[in-house]
N, C-alpha and C. Protein backbone atom coordinates (compact mmCIF):
# COMPACT_ATOMS: atom_id res chain seq x y z
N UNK A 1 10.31 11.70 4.77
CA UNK A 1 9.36 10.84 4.11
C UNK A 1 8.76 11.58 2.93
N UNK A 2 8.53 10.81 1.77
CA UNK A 2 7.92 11.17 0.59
C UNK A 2 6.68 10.24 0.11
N UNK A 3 6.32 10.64 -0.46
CA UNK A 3 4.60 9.83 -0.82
C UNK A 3 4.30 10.31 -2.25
N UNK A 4 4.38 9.26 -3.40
CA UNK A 4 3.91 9.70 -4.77
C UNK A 4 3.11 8.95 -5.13
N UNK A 5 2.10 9.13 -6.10
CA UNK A 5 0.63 8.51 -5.82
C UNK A 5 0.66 8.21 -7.43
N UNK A 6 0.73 7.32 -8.15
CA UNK A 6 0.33 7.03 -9.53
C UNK A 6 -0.65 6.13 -9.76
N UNK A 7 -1.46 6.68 -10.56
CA UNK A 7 -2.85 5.91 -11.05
C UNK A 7 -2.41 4.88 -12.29
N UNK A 8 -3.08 3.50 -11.92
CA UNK A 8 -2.73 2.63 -12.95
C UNK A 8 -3.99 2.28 -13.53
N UNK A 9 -4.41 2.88 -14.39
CA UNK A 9 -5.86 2.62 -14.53
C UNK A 9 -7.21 2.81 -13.33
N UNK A 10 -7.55 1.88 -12.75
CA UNK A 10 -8.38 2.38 -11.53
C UNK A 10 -7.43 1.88 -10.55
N UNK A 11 -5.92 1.58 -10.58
CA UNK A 11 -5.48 1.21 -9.17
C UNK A 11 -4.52 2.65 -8.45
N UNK A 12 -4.90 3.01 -7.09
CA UNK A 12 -4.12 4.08 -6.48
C UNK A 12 -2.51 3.12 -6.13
N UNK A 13 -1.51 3.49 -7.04
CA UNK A 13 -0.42 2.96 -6.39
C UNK A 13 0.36 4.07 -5.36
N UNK A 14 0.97 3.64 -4.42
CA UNK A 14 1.49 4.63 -3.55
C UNK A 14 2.50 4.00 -2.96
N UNK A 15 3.88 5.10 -3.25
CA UNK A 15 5.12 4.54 -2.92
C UNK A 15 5.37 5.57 -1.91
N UNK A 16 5.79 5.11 -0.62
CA UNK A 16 6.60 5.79 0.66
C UNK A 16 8.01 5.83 0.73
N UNK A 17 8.88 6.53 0.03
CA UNK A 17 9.62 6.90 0.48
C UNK A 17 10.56 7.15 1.67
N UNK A 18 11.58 6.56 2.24
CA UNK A 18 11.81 7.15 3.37
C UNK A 18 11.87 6.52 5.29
N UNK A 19 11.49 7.31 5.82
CA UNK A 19 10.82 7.03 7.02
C UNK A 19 8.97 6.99 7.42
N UNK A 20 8.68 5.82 7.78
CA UNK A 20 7.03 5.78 8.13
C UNK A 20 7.39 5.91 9.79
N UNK A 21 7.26 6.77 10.78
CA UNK A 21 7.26 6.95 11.98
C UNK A 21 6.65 7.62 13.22
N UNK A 22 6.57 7.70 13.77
CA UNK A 22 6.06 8.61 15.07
C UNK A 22 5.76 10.23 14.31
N UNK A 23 6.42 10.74 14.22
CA UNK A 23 7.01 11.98 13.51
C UNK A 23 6.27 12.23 12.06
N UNK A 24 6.34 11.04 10.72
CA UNK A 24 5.87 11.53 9.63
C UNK A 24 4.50 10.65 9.47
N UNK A 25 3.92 10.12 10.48
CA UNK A 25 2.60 8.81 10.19
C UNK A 25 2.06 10.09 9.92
N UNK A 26 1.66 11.11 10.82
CA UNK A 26 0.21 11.44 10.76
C UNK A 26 0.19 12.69 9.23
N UNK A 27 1.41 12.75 8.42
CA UNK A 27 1.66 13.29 7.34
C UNK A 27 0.79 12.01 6.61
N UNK A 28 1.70 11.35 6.45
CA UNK A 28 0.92 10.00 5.46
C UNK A 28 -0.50 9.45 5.75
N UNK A 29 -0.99 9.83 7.08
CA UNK A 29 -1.87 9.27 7.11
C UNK A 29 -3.41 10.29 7.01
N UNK A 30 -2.82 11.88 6.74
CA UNK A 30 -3.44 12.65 6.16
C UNK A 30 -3.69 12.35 4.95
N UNK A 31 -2.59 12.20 3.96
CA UNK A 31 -2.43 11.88 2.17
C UNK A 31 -3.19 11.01 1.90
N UNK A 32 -2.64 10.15 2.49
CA UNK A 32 -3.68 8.64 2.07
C UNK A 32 -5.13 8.83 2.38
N UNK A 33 -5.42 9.28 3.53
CA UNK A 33 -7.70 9.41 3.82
C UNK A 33 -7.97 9.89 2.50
N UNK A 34 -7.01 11.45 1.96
CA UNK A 34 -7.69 12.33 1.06
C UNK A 34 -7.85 11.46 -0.27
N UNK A 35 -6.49 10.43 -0.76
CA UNK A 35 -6.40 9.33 -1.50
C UNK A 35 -8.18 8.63 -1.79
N UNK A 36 -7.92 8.39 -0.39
CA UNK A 36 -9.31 7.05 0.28
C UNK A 36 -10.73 7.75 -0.26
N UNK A 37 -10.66 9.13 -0.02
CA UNK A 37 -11.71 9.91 -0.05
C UNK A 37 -12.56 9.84 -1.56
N UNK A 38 -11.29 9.98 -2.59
CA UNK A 38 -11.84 9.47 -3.74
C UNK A 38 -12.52 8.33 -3.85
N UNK A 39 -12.89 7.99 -5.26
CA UNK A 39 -13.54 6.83 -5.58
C UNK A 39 -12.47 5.39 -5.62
N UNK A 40 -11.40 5.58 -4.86
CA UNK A 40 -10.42 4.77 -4.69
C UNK A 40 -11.18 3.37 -3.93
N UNK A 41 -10.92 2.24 -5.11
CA UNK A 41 -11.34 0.81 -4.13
C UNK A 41 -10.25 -0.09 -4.34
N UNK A 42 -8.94 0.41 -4.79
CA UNK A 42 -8.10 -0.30 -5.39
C UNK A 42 -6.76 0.24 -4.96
N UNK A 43 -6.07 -0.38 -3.78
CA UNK A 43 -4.98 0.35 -3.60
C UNK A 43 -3.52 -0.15 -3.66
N UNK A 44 -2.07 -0.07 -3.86
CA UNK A 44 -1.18 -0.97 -3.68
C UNK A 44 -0.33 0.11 -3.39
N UNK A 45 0.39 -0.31 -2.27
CA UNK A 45 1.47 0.24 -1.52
C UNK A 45 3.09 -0.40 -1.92
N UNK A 46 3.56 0.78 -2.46
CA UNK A 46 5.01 0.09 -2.96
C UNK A 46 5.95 0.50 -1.77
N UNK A 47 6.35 -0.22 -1.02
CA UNK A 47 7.39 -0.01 -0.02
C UNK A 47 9.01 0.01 -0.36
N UNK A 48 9.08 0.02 -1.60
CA UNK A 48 10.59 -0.81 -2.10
C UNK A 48 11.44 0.22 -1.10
N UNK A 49 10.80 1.69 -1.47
CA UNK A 49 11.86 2.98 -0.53
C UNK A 49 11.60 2.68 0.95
N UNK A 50 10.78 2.00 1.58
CA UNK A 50 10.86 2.60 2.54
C UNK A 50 11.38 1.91 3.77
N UNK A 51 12.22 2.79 3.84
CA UNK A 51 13.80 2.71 5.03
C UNK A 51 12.91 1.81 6.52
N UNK A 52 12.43 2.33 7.06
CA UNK A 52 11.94 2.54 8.74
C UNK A 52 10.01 2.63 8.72
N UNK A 53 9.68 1.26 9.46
CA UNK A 53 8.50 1.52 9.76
C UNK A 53 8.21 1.20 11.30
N UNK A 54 7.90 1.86 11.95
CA UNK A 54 7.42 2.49 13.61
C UNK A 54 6.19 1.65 13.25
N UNK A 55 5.38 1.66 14.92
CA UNK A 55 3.96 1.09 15.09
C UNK A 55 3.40 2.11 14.96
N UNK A 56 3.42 3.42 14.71
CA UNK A 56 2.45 4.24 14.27
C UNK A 56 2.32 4.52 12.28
N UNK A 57 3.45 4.17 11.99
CA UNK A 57 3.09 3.91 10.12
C UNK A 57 2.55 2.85 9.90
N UNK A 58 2.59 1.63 10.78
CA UNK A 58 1.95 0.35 10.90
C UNK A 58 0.34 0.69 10.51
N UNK A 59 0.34 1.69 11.89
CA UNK A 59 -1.33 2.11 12.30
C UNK A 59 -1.83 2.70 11.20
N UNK A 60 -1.26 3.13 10.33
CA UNK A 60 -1.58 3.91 8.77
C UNK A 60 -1.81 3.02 7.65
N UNK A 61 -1.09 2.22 7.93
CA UNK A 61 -1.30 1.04 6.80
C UNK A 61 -2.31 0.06 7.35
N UNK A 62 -2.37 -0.17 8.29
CA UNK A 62 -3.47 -1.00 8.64
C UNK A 62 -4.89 0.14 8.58
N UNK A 63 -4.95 1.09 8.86
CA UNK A 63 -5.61 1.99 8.39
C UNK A 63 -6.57 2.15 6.97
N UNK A 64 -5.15 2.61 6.04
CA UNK A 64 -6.14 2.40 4.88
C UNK A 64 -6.73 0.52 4.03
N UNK A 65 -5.79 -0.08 5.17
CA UNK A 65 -6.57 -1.47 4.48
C UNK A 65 -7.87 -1.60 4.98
N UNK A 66 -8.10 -1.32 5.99
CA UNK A 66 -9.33 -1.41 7.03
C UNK A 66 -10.24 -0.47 6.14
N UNK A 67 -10.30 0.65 5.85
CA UNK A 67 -10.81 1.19 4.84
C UNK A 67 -11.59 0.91 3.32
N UNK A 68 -10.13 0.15 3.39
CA UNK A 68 -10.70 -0.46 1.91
C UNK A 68 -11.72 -1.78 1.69
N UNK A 69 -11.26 -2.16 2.57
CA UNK A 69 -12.34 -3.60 3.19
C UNK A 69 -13.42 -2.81 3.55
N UNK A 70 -13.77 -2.08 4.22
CA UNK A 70 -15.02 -1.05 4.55
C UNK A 70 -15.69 -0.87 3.07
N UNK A 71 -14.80 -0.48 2.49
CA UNK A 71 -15.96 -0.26 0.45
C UNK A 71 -15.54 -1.50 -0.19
N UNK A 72 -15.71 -3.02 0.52
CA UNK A 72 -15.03 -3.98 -0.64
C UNK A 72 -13.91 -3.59 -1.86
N UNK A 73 -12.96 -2.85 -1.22
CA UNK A 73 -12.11 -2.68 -2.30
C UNK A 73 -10.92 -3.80 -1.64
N UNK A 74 -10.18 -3.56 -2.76
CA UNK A 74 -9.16 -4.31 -2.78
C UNK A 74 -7.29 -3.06 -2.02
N UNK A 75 -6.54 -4.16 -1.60
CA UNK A 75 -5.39 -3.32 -1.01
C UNK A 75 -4.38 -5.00 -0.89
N UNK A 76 -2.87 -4.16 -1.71
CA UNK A 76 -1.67 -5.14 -2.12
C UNK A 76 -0.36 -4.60 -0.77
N UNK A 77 0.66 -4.88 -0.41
CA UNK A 77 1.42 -4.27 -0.20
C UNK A 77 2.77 -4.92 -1.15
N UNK A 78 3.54 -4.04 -1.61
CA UNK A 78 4.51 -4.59 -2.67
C UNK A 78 6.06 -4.11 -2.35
N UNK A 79 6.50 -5.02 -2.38
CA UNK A 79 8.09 -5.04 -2.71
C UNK A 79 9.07 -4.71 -1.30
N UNK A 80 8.26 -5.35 -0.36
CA UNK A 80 8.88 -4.99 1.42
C UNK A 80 10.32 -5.41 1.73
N UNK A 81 10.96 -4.85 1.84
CA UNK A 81 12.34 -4.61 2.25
C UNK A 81 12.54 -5.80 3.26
N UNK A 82 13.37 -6.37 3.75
CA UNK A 82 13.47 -7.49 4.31
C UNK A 82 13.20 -6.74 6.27
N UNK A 83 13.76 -5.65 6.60
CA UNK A 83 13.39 -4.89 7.61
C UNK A 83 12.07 -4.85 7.96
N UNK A 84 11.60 -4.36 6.74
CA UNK A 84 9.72 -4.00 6.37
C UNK A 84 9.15 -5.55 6.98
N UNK A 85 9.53 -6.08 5.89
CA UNK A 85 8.55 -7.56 5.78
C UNK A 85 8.81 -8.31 7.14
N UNK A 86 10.04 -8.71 8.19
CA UNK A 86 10.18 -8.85 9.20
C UNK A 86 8.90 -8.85 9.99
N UNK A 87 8.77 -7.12 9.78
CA UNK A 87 7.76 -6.21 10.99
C UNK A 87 6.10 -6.76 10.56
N UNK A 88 5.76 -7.33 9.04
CA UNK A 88 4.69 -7.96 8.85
C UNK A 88 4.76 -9.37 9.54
N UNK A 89 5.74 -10.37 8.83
CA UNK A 89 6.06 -11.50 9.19
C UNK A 89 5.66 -11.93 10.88
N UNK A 90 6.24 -10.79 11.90
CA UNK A 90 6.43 -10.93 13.21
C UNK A 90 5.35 -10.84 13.77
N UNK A 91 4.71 -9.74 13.55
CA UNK A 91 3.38 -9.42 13.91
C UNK A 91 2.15 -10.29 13.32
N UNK A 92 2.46 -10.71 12.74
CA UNK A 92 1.08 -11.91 11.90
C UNK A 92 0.20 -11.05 10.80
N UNK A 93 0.42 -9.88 10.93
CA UNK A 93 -0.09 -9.30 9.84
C UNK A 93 0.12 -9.35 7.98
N UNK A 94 0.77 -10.34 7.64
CA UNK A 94 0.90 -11.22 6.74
C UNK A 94 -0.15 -11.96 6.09
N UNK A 95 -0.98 -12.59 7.50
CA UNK A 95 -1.65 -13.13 7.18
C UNK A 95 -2.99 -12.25 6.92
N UNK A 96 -3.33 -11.39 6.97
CA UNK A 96 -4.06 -10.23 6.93
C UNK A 96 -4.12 -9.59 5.76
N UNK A 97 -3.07 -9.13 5.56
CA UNK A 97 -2.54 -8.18 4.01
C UNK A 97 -1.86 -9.16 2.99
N UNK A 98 -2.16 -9.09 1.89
CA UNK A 98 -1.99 -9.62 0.43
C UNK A 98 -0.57 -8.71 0.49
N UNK A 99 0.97 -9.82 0.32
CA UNK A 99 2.02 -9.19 0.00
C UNK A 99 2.74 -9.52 -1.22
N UNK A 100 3.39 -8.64 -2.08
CA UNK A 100 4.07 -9.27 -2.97
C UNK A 100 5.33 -8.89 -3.57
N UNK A 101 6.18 -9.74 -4.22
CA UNK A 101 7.49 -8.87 -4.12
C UNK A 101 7.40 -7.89 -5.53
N UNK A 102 6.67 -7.81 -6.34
CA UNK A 102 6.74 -6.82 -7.49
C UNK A 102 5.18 -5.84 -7.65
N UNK A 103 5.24 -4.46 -7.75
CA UNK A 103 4.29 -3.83 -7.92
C UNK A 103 3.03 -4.85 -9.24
N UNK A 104 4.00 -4.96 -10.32
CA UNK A 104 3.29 -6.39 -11.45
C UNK A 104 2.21 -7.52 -10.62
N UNK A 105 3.11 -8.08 -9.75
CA UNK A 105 2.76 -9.18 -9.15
C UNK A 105 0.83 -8.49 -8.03
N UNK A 106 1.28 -7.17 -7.30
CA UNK A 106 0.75 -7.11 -6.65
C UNK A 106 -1.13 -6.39 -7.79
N UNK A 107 -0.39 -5.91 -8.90
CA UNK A 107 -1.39 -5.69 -10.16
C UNK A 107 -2.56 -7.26 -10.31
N UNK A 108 -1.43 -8.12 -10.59
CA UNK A 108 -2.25 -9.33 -10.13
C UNK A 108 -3.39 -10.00 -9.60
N UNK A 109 -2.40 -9.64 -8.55
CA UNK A 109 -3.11 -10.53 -7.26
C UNK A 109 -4.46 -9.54 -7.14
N UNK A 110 -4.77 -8.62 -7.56
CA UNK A 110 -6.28 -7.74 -7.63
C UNK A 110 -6.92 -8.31 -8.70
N UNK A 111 -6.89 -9.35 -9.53
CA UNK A 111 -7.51 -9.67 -10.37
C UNK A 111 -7.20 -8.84 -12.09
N UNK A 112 -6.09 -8.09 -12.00
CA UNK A 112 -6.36 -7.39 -13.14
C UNK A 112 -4.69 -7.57 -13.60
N UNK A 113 -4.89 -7.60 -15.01
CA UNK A 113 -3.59 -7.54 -15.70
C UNK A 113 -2.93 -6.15 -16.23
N UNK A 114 -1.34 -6.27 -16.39
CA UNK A 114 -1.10 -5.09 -16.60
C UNK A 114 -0.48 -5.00 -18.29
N UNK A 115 -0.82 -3.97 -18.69
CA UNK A 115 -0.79 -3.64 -20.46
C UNK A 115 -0.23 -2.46 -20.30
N UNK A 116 1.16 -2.42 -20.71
CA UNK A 116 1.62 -0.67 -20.66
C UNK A 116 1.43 -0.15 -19.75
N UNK A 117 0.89 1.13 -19.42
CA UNK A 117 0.78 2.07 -18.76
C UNK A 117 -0.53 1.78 -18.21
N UNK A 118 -1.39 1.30 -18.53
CA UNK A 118 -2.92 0.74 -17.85
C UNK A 118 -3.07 -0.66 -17.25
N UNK A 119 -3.93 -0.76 -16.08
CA UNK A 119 -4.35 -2.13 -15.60
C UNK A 119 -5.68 -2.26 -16.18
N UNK A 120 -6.25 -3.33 -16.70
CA UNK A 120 -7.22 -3.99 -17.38
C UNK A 120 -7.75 -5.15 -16.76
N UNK A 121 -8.84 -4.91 -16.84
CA UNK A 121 -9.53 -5.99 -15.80
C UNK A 121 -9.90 -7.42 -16.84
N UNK A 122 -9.87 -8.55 -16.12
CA UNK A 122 -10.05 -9.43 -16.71
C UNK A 122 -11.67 -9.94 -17.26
């Protein structure tokens, strides 16, 4: 598992790489608090990489959404693999988390548009 963190203006985007599992959650779910810890109220999770998600990467992602709802921030999940999205779909957690199929789209759905390299609020 890999985890790269790019700032889009004030949004934390974060793409997982890989495997989310038993084994690498409590890696990711170190990265992400320290993420959280900042002045982060704005988060979107790009899943496009990621292979395998376990009920304990679940517990990470439901994690930092729960978080972010804790500081009225906002949290997207983007571009879920049909495996991925299944494991939302099944579980009802869909209805919970804001999903979308393009990182753009999920820029959006936070209220803010995207210009180049920056998100801009409306």
């Amino acid at each position: 598992m890999d985890i790269n963190l790019v700032m889009e203006g004030e949004i934390s985007i974060i793409t997982i790489n890989g495997r989310l599992d038993a084994i690498t959650a409590p890696i990711a779910d170190k990265t992400i608090k320290k993420i959280l810890k900042r002045d982060c109220v704005r988060m979107i999770f790009d899943l496009s990489t990621l292979e395998y998600l376990s009920s304990g990467g679940l517990k990470v992602i439901l994690g930092a959404a729960k978080e972010l709802k804790r500081k009225n921030g906002k949290f997207v999940l983007c571009s879920l693999s049909n495996f991925v999205k299944e494991i939302f779909d099944v579980s009802g957690l869909n209805s919970l988390i804001p999903i979308t199929d393009t990182v753009e789209s999920g820029i959006k759905q936070m209220g803010l548009r995207h210009i180049g390299q920056r998100a801009m609020a409306r």
